[in-house]
C-alpha atoms as a PDB file:
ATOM      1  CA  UNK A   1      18.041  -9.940  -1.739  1.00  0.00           C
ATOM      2  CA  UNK A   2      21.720  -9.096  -1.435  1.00  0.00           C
ATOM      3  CA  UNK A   3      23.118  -5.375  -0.205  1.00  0.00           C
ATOM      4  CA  UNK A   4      22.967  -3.917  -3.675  1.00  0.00           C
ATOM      5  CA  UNK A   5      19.553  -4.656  -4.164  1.00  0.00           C
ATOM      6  CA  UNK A   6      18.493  -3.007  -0.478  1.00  0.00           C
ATOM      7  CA  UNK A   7      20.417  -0.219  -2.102  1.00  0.00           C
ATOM      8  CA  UNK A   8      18.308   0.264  -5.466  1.00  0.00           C
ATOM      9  CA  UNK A   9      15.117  -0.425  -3.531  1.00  0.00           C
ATOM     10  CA  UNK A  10      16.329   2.444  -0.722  1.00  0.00           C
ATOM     11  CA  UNK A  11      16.887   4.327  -3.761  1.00  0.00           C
ATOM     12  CA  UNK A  12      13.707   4.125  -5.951  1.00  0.00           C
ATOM     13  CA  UNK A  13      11.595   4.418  -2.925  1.00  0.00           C
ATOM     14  CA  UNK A  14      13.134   7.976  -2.651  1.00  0.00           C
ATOM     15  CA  UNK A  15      13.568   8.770  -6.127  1.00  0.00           C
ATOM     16  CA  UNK A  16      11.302   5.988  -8.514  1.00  0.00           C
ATOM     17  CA  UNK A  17      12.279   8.458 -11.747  1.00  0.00           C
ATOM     18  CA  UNK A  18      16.093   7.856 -10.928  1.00  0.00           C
ATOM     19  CA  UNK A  19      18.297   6.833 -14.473  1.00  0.00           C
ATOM     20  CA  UNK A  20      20.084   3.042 -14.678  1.00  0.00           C
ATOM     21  CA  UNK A  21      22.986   5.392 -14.477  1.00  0.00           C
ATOM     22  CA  UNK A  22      22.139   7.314 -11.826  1.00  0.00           C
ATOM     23  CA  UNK A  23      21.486   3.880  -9.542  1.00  0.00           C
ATOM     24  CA  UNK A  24      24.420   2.366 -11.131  1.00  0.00           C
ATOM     25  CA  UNK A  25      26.467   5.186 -10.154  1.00  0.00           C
ATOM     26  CA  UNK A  26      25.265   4.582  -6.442  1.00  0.00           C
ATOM     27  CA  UNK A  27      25.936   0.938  -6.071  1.00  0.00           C
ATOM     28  CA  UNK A  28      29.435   0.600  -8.480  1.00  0.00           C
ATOM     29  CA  UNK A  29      27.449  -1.171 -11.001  1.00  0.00           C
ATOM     30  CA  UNK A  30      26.599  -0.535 -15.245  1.00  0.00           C
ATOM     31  CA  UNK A  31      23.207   0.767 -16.062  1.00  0.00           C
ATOM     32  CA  UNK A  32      22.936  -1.932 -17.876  1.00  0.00           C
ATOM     33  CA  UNK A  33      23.793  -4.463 -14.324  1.00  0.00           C
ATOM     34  CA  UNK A  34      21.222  -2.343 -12.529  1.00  0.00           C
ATOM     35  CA  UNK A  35      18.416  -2.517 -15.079  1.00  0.00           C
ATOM     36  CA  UNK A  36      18.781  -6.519 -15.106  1.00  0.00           C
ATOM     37  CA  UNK A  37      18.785  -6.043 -11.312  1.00  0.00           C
ATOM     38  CA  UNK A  38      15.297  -4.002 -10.871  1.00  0.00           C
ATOM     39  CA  UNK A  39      13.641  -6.210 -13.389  1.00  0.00           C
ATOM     40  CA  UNK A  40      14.894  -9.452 -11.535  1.00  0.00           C
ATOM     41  CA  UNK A  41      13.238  -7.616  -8.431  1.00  0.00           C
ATOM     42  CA  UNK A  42      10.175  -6.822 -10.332  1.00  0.00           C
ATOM     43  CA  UNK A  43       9.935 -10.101 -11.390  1.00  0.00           C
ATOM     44  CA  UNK A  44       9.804 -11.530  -7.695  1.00  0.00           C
ATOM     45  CA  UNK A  45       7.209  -9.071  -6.615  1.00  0.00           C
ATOM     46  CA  UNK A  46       9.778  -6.907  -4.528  1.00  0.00           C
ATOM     47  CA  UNK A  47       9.067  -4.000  -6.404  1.00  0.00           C
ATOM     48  CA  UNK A  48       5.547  -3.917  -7.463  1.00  0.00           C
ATOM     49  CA  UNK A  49       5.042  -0.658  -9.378  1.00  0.00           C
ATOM     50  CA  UNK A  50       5.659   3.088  -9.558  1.00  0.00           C
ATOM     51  CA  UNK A  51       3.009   5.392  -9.386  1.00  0.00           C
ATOM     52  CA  UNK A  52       3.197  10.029  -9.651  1.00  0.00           C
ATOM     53  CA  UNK A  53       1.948  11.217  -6.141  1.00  0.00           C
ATOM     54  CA  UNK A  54      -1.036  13.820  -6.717  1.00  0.00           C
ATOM     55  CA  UNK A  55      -2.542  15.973  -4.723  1.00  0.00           C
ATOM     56  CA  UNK A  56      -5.745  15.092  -4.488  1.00  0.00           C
ATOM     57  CA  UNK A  57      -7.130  18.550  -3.601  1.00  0.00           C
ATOM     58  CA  UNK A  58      -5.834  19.843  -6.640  1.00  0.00           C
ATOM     59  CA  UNK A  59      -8.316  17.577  -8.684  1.00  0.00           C
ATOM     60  CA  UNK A  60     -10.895  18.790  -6.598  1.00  0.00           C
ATOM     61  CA  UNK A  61     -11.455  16.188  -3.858  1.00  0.00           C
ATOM     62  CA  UNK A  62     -11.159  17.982  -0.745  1.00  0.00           C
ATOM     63  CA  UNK A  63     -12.614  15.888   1.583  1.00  0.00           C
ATOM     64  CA  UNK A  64     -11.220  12.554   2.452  1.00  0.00           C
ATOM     65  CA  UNK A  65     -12.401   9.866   5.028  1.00  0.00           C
ATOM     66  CA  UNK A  66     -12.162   6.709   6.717  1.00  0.00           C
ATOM     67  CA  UNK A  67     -15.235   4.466   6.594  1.00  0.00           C
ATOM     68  CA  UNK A  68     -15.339   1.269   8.621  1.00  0.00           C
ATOM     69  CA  UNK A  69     -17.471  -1.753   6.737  1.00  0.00           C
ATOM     70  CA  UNK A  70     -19.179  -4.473   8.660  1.00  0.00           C
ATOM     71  CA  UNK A  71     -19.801  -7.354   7.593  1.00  0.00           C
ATOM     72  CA  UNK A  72     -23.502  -8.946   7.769  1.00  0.00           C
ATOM     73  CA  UNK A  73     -24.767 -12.245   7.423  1.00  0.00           C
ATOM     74  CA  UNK A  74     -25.010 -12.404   3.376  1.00  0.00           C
ATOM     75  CA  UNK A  75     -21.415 -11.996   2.548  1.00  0.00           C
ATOM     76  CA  UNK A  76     -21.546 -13.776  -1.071  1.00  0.00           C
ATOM     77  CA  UNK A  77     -17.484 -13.939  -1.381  1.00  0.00           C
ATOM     78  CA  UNK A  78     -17.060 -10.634  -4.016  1.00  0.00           C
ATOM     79  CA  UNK A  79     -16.809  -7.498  -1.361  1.00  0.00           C
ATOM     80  CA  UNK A  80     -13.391  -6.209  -2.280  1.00  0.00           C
ATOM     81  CA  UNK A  81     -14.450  -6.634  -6.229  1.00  0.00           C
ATOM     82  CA  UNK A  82     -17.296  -4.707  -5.337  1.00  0.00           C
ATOM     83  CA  UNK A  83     -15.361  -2.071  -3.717  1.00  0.00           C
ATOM     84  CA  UNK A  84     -12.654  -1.516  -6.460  1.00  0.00           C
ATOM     85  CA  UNK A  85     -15.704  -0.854  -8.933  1.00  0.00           C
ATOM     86  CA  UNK A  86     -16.118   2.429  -6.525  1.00  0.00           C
ATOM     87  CA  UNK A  87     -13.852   4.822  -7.986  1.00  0.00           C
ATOM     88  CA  UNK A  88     -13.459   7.086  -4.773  1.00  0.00           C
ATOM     89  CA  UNK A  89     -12.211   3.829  -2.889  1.00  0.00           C
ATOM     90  CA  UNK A  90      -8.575   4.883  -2.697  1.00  0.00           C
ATOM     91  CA  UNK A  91      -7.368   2.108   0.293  1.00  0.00           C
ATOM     92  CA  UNK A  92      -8.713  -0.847   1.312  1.00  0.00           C
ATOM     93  CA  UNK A  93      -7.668  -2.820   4.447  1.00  0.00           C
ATOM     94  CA  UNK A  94      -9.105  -6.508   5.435  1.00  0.00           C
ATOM     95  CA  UNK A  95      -8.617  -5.300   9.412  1.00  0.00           C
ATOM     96  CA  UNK A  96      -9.458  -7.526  12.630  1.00  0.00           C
ATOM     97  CA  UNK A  97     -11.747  -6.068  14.943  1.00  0.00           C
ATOM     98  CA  UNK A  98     -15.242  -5.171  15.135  1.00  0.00           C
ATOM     99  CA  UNK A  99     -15.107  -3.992  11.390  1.00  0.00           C
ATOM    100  CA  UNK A 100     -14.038  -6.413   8.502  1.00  0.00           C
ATOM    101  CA  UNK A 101     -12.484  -3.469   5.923  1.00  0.00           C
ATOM    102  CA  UNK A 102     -11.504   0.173   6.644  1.00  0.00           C
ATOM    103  CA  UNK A 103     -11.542   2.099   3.164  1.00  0.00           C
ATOM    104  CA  UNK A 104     -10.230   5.839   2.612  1.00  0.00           C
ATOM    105  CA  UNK A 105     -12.107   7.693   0.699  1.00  0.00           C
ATOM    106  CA  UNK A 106     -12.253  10.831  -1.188  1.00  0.00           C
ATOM    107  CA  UNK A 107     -14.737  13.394  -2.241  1.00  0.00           C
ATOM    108  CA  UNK A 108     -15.287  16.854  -3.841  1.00  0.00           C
ATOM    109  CA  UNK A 109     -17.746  17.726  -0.331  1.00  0.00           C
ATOM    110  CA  UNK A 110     -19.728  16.928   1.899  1.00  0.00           C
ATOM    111  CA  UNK A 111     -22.721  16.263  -0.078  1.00  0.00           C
ATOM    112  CA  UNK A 112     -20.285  14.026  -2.275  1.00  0.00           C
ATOM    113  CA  UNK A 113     -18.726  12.168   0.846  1.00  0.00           C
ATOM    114  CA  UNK A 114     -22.150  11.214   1.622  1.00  0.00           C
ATOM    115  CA  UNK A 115     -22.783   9.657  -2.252  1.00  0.00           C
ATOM    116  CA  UNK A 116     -20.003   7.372  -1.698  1.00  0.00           C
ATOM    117  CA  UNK A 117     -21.050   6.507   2.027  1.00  0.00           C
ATOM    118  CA  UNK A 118     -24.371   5.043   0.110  1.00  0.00           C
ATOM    119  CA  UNK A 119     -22.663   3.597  -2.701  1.00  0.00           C
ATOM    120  CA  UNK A 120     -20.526   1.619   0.003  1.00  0.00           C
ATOM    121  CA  UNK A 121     -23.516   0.733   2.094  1.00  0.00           C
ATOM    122  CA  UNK A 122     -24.817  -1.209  -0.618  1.00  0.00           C
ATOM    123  CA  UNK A 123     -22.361  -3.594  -1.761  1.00  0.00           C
ATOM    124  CA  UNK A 124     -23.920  -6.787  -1.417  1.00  0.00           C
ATOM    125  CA  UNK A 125     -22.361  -8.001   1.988  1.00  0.00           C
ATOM    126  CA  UNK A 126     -22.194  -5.029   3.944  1.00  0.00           C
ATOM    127  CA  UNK A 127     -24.584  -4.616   6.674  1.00  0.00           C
ATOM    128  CA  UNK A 128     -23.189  -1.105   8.018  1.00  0.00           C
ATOM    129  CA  UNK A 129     -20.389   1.603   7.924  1.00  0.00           C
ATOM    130  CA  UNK A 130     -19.188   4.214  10.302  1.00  0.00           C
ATOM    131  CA  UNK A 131     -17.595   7.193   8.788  1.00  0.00           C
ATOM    132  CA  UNK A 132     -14.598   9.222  10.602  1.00  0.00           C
ATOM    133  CA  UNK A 133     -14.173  12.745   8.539  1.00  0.00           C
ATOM    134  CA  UNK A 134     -10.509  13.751   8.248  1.00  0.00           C
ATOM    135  CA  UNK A 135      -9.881  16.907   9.656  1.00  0.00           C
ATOM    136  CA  UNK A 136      -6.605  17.848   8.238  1.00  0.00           C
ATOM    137  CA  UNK A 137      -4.303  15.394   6.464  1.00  0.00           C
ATOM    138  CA  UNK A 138      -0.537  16.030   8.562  1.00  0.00           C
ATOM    139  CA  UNK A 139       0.765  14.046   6.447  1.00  0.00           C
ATOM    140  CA  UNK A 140       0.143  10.879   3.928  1.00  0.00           C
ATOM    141  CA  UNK A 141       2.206   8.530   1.654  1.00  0.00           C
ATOM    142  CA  UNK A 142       4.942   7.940   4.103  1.00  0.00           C
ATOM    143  CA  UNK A 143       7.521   5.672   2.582  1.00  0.00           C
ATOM    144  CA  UNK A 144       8.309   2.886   4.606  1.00  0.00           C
ATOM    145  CA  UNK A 145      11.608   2.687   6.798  1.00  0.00           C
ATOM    146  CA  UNK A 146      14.844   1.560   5.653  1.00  0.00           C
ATOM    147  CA  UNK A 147      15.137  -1.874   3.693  1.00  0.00           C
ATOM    148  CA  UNK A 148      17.547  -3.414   6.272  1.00  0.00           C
ATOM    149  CA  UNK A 149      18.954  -6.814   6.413  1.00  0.00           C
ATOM    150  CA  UNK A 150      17.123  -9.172   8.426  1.00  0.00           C
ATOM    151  CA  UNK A 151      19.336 -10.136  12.053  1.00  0.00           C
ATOM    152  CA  UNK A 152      21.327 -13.336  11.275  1.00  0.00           C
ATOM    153  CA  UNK A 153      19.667 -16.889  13.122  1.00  0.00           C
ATOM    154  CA  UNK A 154      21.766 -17.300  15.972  1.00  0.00           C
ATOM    155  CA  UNK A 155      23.402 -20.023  15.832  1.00  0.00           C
ATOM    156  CA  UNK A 156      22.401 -23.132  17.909  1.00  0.00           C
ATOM    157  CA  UNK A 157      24.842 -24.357  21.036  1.00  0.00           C
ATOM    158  CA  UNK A 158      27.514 -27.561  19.131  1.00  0.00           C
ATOM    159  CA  UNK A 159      25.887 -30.809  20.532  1.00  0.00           C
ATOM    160  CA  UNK A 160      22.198 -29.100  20.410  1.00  0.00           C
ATOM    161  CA  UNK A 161      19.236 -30.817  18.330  1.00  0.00           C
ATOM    162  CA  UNK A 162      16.425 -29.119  16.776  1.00  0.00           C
ATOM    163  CA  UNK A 163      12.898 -31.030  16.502  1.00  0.00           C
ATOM    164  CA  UNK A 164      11.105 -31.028  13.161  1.00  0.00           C
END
């Protein structure tokens, strides 16, 4: 990845609807440059999709949560299939520590919240969960920081050897 492409990634993580000719405009290049460009980064997994935001109160699931998932003894291999059949899953994290996935959830209530806490407790696998309620969400979806270039290698003193 060159500077232009930091540039278009910088600029479709703020604005993934932006035209070829807007981004072109940005970086001194033809839509038509720019759209062989994004593609090329598709291509080598840089960019790996573009989703609309929602909020998810507005389709009626108010109550979100963070459930921890332990492993037991009968893992068969297929937990994170088994959790992506559970449509309230909306993260999943493989995490060291005590637990072996954190997943955020969401639900219409309470009573709902406590459906899904059941559906995850039995995927084959799991042997317990512990469920933190979210309080109030200050905020979510952060992008990440700015796609900088990595810090040159310094260069190694003339006469100097490196071992293989």
């Amino acid at each position: 990845m060159d500077g232009v492409d930091r540039q278009l990634v910088g600029a479709l993580r703020a604005n993934g609807r932006a035209s070829w000719a807007e981004l072109g405009r940005l970086v001194g290049m033809s839509g038509p440059s720019v759209q062989e460009r994004v593609r090329r980064l598709e291509e080598q997994g840089v960019i790996i999709g573009y989703q609309a935001v929602v909020s998810a109160p507005a389709f009626g699931l108010s109550v979100s949560a963070l459930v921890d998932l332990y492993e037991g003894d009968d893992v068969d291999g297929d937990v994170v299939d088994q959790l992506r059949d559970i449509v309230e899953v909306e993260d999943c994290w493989y995490v060291a520590g005590d637990e072996n996935f954190v997943v955020k959830v969401r639900a219409a209530d309470v009573a709902g919240l406590e459906s899904v806490v059941a559906k995850l407790r039995k995927v084959r696998g799991i042997s317990r969960t512990r469920t933190t309620v979210v309080l109030a969400t200050n905020w979510e979806g952060r992008t990440l920081p700015p796609v900088v270039d990595p810090e040159p290698a310094a260069a190694a003193p003339s006469g100097s050897t490196s071992v293989g």
